[in-house]
Protein backbone atom coordinates (compact mmCIF):
# COMPACT_ATOMS: atom_id res chain seq x y z
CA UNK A 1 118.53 104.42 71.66
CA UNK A 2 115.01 104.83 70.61
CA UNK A 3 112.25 103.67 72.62
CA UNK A 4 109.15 102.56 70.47
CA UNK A 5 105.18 102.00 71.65
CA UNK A 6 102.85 99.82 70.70
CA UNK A 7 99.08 101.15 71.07
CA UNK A 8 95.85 98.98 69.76
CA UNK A 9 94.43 101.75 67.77
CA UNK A 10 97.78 101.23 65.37
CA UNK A 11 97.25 97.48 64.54
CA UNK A 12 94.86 95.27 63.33
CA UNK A 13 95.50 90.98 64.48
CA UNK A 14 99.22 90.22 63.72
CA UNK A 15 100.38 88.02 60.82
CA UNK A 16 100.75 84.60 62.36
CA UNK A 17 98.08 84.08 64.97
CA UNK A 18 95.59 81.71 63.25
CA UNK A 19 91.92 81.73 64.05
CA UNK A 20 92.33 78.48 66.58
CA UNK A 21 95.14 80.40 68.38
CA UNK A 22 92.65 83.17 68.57
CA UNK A 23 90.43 80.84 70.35
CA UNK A 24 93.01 79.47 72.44
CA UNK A 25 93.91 83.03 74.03
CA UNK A 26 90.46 83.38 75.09
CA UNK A 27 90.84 79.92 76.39
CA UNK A 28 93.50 80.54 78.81
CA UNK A 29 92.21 83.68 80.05
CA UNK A 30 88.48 82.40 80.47
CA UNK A 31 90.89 79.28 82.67
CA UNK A 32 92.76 82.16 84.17
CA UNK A 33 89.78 83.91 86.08
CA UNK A 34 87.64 81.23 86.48
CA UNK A 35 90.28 78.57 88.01
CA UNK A 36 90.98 81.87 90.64
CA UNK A 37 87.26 82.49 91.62
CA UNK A 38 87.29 78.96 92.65
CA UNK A 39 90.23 79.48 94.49
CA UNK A 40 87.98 82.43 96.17
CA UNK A 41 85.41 80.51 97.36
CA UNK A 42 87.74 77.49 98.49
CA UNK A 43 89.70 80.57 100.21
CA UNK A 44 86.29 81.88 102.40
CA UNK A 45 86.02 78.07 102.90
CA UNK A 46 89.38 78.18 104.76
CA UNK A 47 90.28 75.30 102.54
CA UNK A 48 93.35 77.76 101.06
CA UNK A 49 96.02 77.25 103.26
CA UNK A 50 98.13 80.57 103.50
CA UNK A 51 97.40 83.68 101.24
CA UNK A 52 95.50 83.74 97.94
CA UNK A 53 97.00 86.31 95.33
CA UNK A 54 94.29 87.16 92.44
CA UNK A 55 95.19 88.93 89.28
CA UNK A 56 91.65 90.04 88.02
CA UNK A 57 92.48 92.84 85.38
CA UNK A 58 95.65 91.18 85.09
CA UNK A 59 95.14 88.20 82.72
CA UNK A 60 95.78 89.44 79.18
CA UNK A 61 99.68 90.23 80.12
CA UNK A 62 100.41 87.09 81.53
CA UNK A 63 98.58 84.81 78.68
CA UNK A 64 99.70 87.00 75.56
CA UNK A 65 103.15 87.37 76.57
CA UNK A 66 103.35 83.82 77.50
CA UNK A 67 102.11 82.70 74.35
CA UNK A 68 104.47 84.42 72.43
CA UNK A 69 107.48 81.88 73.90
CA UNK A 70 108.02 78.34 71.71
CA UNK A 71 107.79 75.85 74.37
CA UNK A 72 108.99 73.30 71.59
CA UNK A 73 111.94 74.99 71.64
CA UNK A 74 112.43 74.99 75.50
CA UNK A 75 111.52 78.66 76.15
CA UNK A 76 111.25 79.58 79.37
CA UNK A 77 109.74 81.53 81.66
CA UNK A 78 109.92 83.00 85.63
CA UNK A 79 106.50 84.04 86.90
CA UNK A 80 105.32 86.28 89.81
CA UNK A 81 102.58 85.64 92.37
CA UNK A 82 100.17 87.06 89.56
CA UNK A 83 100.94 85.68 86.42
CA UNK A 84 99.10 82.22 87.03
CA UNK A 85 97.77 82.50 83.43
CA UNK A 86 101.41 82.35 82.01
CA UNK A 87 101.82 79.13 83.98
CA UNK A 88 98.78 77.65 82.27
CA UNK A 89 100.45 78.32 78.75
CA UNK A 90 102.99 76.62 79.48
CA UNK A 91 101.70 73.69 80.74
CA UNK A 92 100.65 73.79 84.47
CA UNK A 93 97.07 72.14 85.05
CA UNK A 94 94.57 73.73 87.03
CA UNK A 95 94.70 70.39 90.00
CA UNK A 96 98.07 71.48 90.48
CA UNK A 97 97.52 74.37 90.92
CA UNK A 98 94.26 73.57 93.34
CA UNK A 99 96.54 71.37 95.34
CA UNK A 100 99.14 73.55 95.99
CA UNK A 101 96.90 76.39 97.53
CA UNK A 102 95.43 73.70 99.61
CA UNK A 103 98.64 72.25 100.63
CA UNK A 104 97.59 68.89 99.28
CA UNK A 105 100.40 65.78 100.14
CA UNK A 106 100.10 65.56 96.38
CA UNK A 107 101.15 69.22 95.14
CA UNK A 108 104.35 69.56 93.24
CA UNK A 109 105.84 70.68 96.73
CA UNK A 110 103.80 68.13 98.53
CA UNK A 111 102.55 70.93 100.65
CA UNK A 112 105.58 72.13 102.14
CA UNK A 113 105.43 75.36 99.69
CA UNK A 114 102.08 77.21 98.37
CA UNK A 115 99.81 79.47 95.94
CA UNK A 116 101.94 79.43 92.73
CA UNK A 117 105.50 78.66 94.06
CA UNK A 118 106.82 75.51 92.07
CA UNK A 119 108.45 75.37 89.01
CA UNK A 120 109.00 72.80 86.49
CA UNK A 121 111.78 73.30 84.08
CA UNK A 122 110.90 70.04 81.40
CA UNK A 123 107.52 72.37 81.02
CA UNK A 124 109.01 75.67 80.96
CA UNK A 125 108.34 77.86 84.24
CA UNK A 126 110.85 78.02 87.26
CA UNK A 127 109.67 78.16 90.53
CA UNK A 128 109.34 82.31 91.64
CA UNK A 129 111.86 83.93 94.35
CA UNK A 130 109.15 85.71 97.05
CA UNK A 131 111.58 88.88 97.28
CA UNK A 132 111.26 91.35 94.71
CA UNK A 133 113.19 91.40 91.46
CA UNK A 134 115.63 88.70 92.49
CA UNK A 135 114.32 86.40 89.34
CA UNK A 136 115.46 88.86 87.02
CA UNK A 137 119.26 87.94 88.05
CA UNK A 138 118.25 84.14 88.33
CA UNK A 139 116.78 84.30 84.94
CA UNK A 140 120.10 86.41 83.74
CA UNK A 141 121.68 83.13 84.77
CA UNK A 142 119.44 81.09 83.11
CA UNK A 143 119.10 82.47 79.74
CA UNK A 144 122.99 83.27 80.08
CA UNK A 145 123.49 79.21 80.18
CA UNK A 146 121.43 79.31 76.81
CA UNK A 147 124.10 81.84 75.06
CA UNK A 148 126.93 79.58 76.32
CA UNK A 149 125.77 76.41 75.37
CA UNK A 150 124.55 77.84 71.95
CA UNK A 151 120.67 76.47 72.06
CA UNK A 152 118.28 78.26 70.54
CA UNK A 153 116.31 79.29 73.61
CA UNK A 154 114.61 82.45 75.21
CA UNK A 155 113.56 83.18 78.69
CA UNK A 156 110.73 85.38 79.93
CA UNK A 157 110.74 87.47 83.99
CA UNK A 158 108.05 88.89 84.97
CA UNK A 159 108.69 91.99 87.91
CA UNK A 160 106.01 94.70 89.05
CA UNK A 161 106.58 98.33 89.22
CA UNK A 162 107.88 98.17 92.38
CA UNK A 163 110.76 95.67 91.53
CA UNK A 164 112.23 97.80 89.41
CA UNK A 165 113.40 100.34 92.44
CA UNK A 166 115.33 97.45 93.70
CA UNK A 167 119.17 96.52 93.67
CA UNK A 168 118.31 93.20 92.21
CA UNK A 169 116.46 94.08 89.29
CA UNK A 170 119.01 96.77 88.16
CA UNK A 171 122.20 94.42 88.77
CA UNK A 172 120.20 91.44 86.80
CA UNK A 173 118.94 93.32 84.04
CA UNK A 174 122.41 95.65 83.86
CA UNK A 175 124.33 91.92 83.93
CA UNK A 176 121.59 90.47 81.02
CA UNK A 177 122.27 93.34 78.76
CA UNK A 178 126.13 93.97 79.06
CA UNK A 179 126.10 90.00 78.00
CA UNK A 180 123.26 90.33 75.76
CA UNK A 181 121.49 87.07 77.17
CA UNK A 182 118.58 86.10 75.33
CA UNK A 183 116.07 87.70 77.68
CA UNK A 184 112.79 89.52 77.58
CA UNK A 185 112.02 91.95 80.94
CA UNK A 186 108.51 92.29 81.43
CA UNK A 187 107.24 95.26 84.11
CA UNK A 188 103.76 94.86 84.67
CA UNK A 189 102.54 98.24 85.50
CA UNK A 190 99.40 97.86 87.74
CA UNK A 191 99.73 101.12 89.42
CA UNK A 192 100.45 99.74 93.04
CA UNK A 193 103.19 98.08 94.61
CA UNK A 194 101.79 96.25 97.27
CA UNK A 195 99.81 99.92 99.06
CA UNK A 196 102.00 102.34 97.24
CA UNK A 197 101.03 104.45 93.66
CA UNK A 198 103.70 104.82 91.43
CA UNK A 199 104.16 108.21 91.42
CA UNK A 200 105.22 107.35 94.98
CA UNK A 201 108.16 105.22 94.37
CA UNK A 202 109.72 106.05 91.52
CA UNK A 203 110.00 109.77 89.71
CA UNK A 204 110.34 107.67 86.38
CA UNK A 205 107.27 108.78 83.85
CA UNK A 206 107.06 105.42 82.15
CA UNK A 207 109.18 102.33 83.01
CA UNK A 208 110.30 101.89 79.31
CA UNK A 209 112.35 104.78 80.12
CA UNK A 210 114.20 102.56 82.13
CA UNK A 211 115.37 100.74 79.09
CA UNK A 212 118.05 103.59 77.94
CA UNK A 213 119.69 103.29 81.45
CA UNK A 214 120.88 99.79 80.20
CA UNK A 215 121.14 100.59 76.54
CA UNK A 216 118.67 98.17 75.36
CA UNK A 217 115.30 98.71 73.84
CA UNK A 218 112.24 99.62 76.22
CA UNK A 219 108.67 99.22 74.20
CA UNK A 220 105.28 100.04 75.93
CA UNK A 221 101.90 98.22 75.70
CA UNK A 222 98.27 97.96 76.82
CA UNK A 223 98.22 95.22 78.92
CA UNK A 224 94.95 94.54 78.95
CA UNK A 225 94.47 93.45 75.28
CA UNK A 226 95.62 90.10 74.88
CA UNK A 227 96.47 90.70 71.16
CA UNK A 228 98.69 94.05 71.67
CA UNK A 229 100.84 91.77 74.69
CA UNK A 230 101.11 88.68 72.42
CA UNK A 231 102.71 91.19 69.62
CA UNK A 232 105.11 93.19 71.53
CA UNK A 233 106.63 90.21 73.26
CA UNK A 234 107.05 88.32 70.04
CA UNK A 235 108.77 90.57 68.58
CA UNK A 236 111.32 91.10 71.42
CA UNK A 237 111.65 87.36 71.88
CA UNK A 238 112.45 86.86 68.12
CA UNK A 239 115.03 89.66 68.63
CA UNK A 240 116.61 88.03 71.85
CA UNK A 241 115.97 84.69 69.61
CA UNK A 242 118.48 85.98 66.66
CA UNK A 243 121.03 87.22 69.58
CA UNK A 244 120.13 90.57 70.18
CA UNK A 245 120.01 90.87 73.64
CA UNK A 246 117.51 91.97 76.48
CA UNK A 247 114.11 93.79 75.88
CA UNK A 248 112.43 95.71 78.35
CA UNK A 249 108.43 95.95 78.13
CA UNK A 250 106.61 97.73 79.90
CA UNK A 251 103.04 96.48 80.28
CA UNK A 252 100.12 99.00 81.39
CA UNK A 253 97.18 97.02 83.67
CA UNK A 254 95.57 97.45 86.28
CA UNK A 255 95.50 95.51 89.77
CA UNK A 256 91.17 95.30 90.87
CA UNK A 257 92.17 93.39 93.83
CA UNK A 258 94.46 93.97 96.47
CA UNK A 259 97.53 92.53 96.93
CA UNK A 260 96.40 89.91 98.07
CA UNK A 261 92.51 88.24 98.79
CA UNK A 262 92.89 89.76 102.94
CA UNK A 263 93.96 93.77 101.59
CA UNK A 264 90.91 95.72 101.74
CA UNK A 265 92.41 98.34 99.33
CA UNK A 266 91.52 101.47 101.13
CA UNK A 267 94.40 102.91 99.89
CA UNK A 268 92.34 103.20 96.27
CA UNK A 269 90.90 106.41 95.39
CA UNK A 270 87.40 105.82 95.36
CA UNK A 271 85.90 104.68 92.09
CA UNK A 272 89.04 103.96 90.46
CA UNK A 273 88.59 100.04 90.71
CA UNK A 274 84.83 100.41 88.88
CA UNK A 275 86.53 102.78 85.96
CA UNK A 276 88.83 100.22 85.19
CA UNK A 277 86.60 97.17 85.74
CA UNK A 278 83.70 98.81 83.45
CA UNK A 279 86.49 100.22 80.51
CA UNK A 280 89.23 98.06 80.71
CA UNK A 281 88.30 94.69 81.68
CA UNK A 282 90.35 92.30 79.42
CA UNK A 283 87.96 89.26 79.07
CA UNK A 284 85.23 91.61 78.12
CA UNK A 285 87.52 93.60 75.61
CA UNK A 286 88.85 90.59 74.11
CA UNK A 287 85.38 89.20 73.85
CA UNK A 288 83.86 92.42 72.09
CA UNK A 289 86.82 91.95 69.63
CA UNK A 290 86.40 87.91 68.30
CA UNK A 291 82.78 88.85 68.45
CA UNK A 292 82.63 92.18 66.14
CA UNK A 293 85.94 92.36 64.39
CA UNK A 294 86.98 88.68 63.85
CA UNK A 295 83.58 86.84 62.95
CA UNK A 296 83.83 84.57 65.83
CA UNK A 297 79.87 83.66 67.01
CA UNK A 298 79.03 84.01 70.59
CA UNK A 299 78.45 80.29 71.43
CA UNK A 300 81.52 79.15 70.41
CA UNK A 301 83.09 81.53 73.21
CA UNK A 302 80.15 80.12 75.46
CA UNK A 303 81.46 76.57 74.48
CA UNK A 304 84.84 77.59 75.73
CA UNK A 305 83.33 78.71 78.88
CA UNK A 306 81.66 75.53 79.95
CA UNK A 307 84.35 73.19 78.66
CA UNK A 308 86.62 75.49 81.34
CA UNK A 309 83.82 75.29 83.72
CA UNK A 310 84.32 71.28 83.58
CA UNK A 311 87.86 71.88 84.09
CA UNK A 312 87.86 73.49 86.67
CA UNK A 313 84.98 71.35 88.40
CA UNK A 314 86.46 68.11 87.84
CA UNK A 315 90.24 69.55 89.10
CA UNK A 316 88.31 70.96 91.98
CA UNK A 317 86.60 67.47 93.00
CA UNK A 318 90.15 65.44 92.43
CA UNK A 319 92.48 68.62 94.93
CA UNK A 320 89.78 67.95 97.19
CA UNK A 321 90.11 64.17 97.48
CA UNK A 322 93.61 64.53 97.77
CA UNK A 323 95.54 63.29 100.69
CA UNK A 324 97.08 65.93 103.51
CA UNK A 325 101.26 65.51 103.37
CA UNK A 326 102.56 62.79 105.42
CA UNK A 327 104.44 64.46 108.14
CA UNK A 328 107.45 62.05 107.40
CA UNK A 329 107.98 63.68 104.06
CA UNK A 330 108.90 67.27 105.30
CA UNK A 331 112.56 65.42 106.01
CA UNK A 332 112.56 64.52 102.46
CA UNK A 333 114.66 66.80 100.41
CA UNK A 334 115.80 69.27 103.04
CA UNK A 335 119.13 69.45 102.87
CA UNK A 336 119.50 67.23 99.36
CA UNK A 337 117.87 63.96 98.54
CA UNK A 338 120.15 62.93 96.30
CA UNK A 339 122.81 65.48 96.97
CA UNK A 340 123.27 66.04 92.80
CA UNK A 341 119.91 67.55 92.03
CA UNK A 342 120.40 70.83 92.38
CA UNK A 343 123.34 70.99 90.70
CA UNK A 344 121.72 69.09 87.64
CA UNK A 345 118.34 69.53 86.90
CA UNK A 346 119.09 70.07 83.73
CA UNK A 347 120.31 66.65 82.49
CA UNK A 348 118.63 64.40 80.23
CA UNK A 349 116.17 62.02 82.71
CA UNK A 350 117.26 63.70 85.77
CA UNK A 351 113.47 64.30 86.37
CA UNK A 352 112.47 60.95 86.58
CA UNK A 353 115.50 59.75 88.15
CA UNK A 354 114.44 62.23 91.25
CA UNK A 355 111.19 60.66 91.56
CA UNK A 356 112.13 57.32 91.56
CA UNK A 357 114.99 57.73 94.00
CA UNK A 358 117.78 56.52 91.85
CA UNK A 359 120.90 58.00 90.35
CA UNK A 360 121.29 58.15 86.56
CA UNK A 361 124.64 57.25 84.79
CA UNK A 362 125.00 60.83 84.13
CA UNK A 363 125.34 62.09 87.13
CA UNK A 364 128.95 62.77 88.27
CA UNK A 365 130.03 63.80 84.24
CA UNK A 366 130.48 67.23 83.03
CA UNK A 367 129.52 66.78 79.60
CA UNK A 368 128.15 70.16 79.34
């Protein structure tokens, strides 16, 4: 099977992104970085309970392949510890984020989980296995439910590099393609996984390769422009969308900090972080191209800025005000609380029926 590429240079924008939407992917990443530099400085703060995982350098991949899923259709998506952006896309606000870091009573997990571990299937992302590659069977599951029930829905993983050398990512995406589940495999290429270079764990030259192991398509793209990751993925989830199966995409980035906020990366040759800060930084790329090629002025991009600014100030000021958990509420849910909501959290109300405690008239029917 041939494996295709998709470079910048052989594009111009794609059919189908308006100017607003143009806006709106500058939007997300501009929330992206700036929403994580305030997690910085609430991190040296020690107001950041646990580990804080950045992904400056990172941002185009997880907002343009996120964008190309239709939430309206109930798309979804599985993200890693550095695909916050994607989250945002699809719904997640930046205080909920905020309070999660800082363990707030009022977090999705009312601070018994952190960083970017929650999900929230009405919106579109599921909460993120730590252990590498083990979404991609989850989500085989997942979008496998969609075939079988016949809805009209896609799902999105995101693994690193260093996933794919694991048992879990080859029996999930091996599984997804023999039943040609409506899936779309991203591999964010950053280089490192966790301390090690690429060309340390795996003798693969490009991931896409992968792809022909599984006898699905692999397609590479530059990562760092927002545009060329929006493309690529759309066109693999209109092809999973028409029920053609898995797509493999390899995404080429770069990782500028460590794995996470306390790695020193001295495992970096040195100046290889300022190369790709200074030539590939994706907010600055994307910027040069509204700017020059698409006849968008600077302020409006500066009005973006400080409307995300006010964002992220005001959902900074309401985490912090938040209440710490009540230490009665680590019993709740432990075991099961009811004992049907794992089993059904896909049923029509069961979300508010958890909050408030009570049991729908569903529950108990297999109705399908």
């Amino acid at each position: 099977m041939a494996v295709t590429s998709a470079r910048t240079s052989d594009r111009t924008m794609p059919p189908g992104l308006t100017r607003d939407q143009l806006l709106e992917l500058y939007y997300y990443m501009r929330l992206t970085r700036s929403l994580e530099e305030r997690l910085v400085n609430l991190y040296r703060q020690t107001k950041v309970v646990g580990g804080l995982f950045r992904s400056l350098g990172q941002e185009a991949d997880a907002v343009g392949s996120a964008y190309a899923l239709e939430r309206s259709k109930g798309d979804i998506l599985s993200p890693l510890i550095r695909n916050l952006g994607s989250m945002l896309v699809q719904g997640a606000t930046p205080v909920e984020i905020l309070r999660q870091y800082m363990a707030k009573g009022d977090s999705p997990t009312r601070g018994r989980e952190l960083n970017i571990h929650f999900g929230d299937t009405v919106r579109g992302f599921i909460g993120q296995i730590s252990h590498l590659g083990d979404m991609v069977p989850v989500m085989a599951g997942v979008t496998l439910s969609f075939k079988l029930r016949g809805q009209d829905r896609v799902g999105l993983v995101y693994v690193g590099d260093g996933a794919t050398s694991t048992g879990a990512f080859h029996e999930g995406i091996n599984f997804a393609a023999v039943q040609r589940c409506p899936l779309v495999v991203i591999v964010e290429n950053n280089g490192y996984a966790y301390s090690t270079p690429t060309s340390k764990q795996t003798a693969c030259a490009s991931f896409k390769d992968k792809a022909l192991g599984y006898g699905i398509p692999g397609v590479r793209a530059d990562g760092n422009d927002v545009v060329a990751t929006y493309q690529v993925t759309k066109e693999a989830v209109d092809r999973a969308r028409a029920g053609e199966g898995v797509t493999l995409i390899e995404l080429t980035t770069y990782r500028r900090k460590g794995h996470a906020e306390h790695d020193n990366q001295s495992y970096v040759p040195p100046g290889e972080i300022d190369r790709w800060a200074r030539e590939n930084d994706p907010l600055d790329r994307y910027t040069r191209e509204l700017t020059t090629g698409q006849g968008i002025a600077s302020s409006e991009l500066e009005e973006l800025d400080g409307r995300v600014r006010g964002e992220v100030d005001r959902a900074t000021d309401e985490a912090e005000a938040s209440p710490a958990p009540e230490p009665r509420d680590a019993l709740r849910g432990v075991y099961a609380d009811p004992a049907e909501v794992p089993a059904l959290w896909y049923r029509e109300g069961i979300r508010s029926a958890v909050e408030t405690h009570e049991r729908p008239s569903s529950w108990g029917t297999h109705d399908g």
